[in-house]
PDB file of N, CA and C in Angstrom:
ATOM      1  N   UNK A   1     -38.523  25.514 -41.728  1.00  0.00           N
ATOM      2  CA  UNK A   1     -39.129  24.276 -41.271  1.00  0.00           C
ATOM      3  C   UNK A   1     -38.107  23.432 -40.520  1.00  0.00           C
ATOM      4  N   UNK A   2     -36.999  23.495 -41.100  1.00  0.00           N
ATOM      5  CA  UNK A   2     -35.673  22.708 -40.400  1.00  0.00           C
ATOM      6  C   UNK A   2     -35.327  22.985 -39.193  1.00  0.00           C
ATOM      7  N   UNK A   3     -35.587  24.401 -38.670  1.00  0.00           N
ATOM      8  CA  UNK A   3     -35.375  24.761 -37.546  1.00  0.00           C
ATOM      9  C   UNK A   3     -36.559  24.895 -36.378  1.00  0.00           C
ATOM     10  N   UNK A   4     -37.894  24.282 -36.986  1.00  0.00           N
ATOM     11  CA  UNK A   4     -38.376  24.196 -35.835  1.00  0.00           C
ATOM     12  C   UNK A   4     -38.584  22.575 -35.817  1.00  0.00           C
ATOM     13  N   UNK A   5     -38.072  21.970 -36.249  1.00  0.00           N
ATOM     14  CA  UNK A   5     -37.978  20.410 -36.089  1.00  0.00           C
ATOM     15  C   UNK A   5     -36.517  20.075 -35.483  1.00  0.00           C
ATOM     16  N   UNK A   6     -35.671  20.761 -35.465  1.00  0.00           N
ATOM     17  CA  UNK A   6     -34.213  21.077 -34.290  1.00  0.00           C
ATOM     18  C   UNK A   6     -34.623  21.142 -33.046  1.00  0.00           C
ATOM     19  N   UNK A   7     -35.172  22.199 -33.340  1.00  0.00           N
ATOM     20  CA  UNK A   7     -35.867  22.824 -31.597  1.00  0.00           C
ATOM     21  C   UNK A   7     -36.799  22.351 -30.972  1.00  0.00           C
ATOM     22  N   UNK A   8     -37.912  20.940 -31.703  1.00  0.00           N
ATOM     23  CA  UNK A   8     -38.256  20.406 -30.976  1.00  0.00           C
ATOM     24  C   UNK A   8     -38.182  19.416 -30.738  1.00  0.00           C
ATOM     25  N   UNK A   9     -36.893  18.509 -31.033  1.00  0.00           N
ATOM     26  CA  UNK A   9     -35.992  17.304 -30.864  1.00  0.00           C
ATOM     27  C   UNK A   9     -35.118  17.573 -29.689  1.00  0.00           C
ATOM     28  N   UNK A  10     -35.188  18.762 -29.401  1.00  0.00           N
ATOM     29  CA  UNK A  10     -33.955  19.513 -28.507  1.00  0.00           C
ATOM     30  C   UNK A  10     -34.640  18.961 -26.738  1.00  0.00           C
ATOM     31  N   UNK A  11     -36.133  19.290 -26.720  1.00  0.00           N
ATOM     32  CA  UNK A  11     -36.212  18.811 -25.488  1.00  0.00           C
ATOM     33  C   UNK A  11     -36.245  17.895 -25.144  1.00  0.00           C
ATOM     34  N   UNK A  12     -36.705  17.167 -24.314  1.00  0.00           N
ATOM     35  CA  UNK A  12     -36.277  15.955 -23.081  1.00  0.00           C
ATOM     36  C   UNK A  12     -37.104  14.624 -24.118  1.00  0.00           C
ATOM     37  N   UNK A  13     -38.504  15.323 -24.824  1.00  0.00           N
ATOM     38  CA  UNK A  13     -38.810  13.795 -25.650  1.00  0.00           C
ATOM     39  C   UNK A  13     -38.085  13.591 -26.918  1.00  0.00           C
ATOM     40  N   UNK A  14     -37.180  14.559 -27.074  1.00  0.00           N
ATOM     41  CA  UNK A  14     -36.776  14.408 -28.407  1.00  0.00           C
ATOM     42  C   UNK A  14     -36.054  13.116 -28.660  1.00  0.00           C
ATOM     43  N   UNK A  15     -35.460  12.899 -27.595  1.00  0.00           N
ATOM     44  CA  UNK A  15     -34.092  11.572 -27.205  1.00  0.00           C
ATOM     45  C   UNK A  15     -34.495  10.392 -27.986  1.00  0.00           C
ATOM     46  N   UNK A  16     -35.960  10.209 -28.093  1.00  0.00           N
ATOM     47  CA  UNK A  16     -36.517   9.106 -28.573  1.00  0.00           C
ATOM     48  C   UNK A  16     -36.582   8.766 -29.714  1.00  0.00           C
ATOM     49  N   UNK A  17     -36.241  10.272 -30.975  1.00  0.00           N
ATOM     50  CA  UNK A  17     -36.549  10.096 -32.141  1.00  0.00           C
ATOM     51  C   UNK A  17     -35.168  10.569 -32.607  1.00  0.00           C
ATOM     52  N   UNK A  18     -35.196   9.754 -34.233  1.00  0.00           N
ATOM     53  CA  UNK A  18     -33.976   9.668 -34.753  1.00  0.00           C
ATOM     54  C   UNK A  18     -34.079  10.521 -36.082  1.00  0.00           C
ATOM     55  N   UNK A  19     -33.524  11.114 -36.776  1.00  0.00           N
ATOM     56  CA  UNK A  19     -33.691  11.221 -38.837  1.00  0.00           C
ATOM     57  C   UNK A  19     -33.376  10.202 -38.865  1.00  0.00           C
ATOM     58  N   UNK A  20     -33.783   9.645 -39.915  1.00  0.00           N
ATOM     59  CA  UNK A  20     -33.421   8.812 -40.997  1.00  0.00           C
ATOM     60  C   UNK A  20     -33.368   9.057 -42.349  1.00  0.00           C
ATOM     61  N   UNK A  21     -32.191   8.496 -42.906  1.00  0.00           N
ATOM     62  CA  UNK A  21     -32.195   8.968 -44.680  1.00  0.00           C
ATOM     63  C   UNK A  21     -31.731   7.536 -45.128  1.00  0.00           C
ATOM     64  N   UNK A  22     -32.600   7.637 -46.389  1.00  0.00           N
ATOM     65  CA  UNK A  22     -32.538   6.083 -46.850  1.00  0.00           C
ATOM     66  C   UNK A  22     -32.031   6.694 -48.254  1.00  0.00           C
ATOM     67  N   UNK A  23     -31.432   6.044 -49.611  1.00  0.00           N
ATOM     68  CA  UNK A  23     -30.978   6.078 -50.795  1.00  0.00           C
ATOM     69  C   UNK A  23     -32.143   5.178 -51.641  1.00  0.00           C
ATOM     70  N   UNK A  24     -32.934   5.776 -52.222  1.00  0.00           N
ATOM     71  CA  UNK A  24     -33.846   4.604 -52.923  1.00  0.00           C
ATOM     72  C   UNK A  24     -33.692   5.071 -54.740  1.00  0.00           C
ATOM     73  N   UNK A  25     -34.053   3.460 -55.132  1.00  0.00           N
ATOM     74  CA  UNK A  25     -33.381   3.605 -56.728  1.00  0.00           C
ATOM     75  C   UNK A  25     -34.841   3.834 -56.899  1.00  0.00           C
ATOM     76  N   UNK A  26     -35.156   4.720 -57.985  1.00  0.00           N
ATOM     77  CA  UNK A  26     -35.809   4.831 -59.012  1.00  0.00           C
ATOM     78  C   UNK A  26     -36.545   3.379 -60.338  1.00  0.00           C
ATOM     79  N   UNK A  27     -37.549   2.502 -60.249  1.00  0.00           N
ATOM     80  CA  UNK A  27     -37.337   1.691 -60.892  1.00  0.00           C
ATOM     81  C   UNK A  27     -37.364   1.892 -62.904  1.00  0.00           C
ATOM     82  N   UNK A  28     -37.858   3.507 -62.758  1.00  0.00           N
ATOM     83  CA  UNK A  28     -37.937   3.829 -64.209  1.00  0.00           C
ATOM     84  C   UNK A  28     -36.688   4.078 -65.089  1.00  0.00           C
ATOM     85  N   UNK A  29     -36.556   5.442 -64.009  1.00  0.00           N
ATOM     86  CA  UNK A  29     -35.130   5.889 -64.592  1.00  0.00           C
ATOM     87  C   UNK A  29     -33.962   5.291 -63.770  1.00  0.00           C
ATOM     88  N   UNK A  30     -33.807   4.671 -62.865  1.00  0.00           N
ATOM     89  CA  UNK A  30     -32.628   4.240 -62.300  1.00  0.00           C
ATOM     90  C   UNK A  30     -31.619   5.068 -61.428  1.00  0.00           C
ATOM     91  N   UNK A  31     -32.669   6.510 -61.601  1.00  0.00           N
ATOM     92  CA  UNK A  31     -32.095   7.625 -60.465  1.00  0.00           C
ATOM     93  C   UNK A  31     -32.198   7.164 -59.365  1.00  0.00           C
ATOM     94  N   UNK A  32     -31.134   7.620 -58.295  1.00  0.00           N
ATOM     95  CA  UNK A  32     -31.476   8.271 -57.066  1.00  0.00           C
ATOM     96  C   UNK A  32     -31.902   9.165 -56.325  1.00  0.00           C
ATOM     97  N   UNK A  33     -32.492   8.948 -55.668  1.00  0.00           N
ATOM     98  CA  UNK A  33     -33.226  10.010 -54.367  1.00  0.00           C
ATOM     99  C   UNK A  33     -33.220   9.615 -52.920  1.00  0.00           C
ATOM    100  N   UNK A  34     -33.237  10.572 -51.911  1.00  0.00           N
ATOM    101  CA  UNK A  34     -33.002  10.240 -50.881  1.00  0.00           C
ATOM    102  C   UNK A  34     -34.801  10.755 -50.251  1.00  0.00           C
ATOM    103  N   UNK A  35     -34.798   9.572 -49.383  1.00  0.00           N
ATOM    104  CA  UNK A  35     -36.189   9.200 -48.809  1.00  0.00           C
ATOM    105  C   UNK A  35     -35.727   9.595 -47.117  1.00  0.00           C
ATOM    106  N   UNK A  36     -36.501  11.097 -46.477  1.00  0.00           N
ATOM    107  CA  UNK A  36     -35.498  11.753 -44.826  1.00  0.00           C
ATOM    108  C   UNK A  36     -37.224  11.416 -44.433  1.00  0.00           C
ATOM    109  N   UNK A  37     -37.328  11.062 -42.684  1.00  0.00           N
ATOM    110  CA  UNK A  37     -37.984  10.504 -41.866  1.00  0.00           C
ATOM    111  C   UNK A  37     -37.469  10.739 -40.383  1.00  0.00           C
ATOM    112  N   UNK A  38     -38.570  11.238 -39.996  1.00  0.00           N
ATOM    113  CA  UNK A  38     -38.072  11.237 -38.182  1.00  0.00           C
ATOM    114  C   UNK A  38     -38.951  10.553 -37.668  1.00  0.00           C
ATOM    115  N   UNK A  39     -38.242   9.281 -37.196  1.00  0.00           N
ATOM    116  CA  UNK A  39     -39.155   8.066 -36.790  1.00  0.00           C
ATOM    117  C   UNK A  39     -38.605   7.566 -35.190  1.00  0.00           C
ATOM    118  N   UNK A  40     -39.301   7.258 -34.526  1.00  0.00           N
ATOM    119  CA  UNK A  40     -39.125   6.626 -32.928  1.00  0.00           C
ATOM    120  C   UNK A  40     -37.610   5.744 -33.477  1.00  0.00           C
ATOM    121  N   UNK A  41     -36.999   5.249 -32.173  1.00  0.00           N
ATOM    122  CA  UNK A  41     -36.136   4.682 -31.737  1.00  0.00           C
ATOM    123  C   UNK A  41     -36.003   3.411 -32.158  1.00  0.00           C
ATOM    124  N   UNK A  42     -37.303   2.814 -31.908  1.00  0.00           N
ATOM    125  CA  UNK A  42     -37.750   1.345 -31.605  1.00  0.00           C
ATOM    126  C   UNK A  42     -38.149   1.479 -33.081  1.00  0.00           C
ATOM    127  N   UNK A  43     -38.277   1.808 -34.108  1.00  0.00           N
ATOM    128  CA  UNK A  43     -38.503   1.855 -35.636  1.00  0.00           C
ATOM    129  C   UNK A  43     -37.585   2.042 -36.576  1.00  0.00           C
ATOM    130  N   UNK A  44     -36.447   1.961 -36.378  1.00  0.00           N
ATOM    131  CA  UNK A  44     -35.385   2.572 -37.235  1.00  0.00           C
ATOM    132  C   UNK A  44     -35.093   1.856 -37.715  1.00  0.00           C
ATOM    133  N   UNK A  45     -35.231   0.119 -37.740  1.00  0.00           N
ATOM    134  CA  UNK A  45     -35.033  -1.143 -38.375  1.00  0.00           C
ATOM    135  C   UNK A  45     -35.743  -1.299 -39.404  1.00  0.00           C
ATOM    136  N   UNK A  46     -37.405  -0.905 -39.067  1.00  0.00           N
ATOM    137  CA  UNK A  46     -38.332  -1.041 -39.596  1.00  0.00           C
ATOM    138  C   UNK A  46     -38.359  -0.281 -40.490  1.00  0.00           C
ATOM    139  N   UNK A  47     -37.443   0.904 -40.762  1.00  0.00           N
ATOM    140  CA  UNK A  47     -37.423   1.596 -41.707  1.00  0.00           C
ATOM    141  C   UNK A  47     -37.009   1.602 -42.510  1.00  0.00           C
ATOM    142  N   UNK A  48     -35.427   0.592 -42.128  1.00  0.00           N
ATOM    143  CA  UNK A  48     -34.539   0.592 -43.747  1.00  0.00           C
ATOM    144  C   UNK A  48     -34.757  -0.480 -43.929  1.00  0.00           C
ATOM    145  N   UNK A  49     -35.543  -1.605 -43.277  1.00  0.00           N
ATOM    146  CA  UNK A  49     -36.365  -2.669 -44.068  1.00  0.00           C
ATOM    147  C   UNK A  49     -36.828  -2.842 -44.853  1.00  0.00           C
ATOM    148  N   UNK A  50     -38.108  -1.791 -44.779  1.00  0.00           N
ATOM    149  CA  UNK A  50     -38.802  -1.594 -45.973  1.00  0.00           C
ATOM    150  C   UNK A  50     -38.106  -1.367 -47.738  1.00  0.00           C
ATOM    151  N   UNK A  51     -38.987  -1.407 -48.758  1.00  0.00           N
ATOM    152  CA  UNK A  51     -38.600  -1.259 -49.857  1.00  0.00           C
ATOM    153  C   UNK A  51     -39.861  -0.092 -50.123  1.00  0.00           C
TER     154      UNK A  51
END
């Protein structure tokens, strides 16, 4: 799956989109986990905004 989400970031619209990985706490157990997202350019604020 990883590699066809490479290969299609690779062409000319890919430029626009970013990963994102966020660290979010757990409110039960107090674990961590990481929250991954491939979101537009113009959204990447909007992303680690959120809770």
């Amino acid at each position: 799956m990883a590699k066809k989400v490479v290969a299609s970031l690779q062409k000319g619209e890919g430029k626009h989109f970013s990963k994102v990985i966020k660290m979010v706490k757990s409110p039960k157990t107090g674990a961590y986990s990481f929250k991954e997202m491939i979101v537009h350019n113009d959204h990447v604020k909007d992303f680690f905004s959120k809770k």
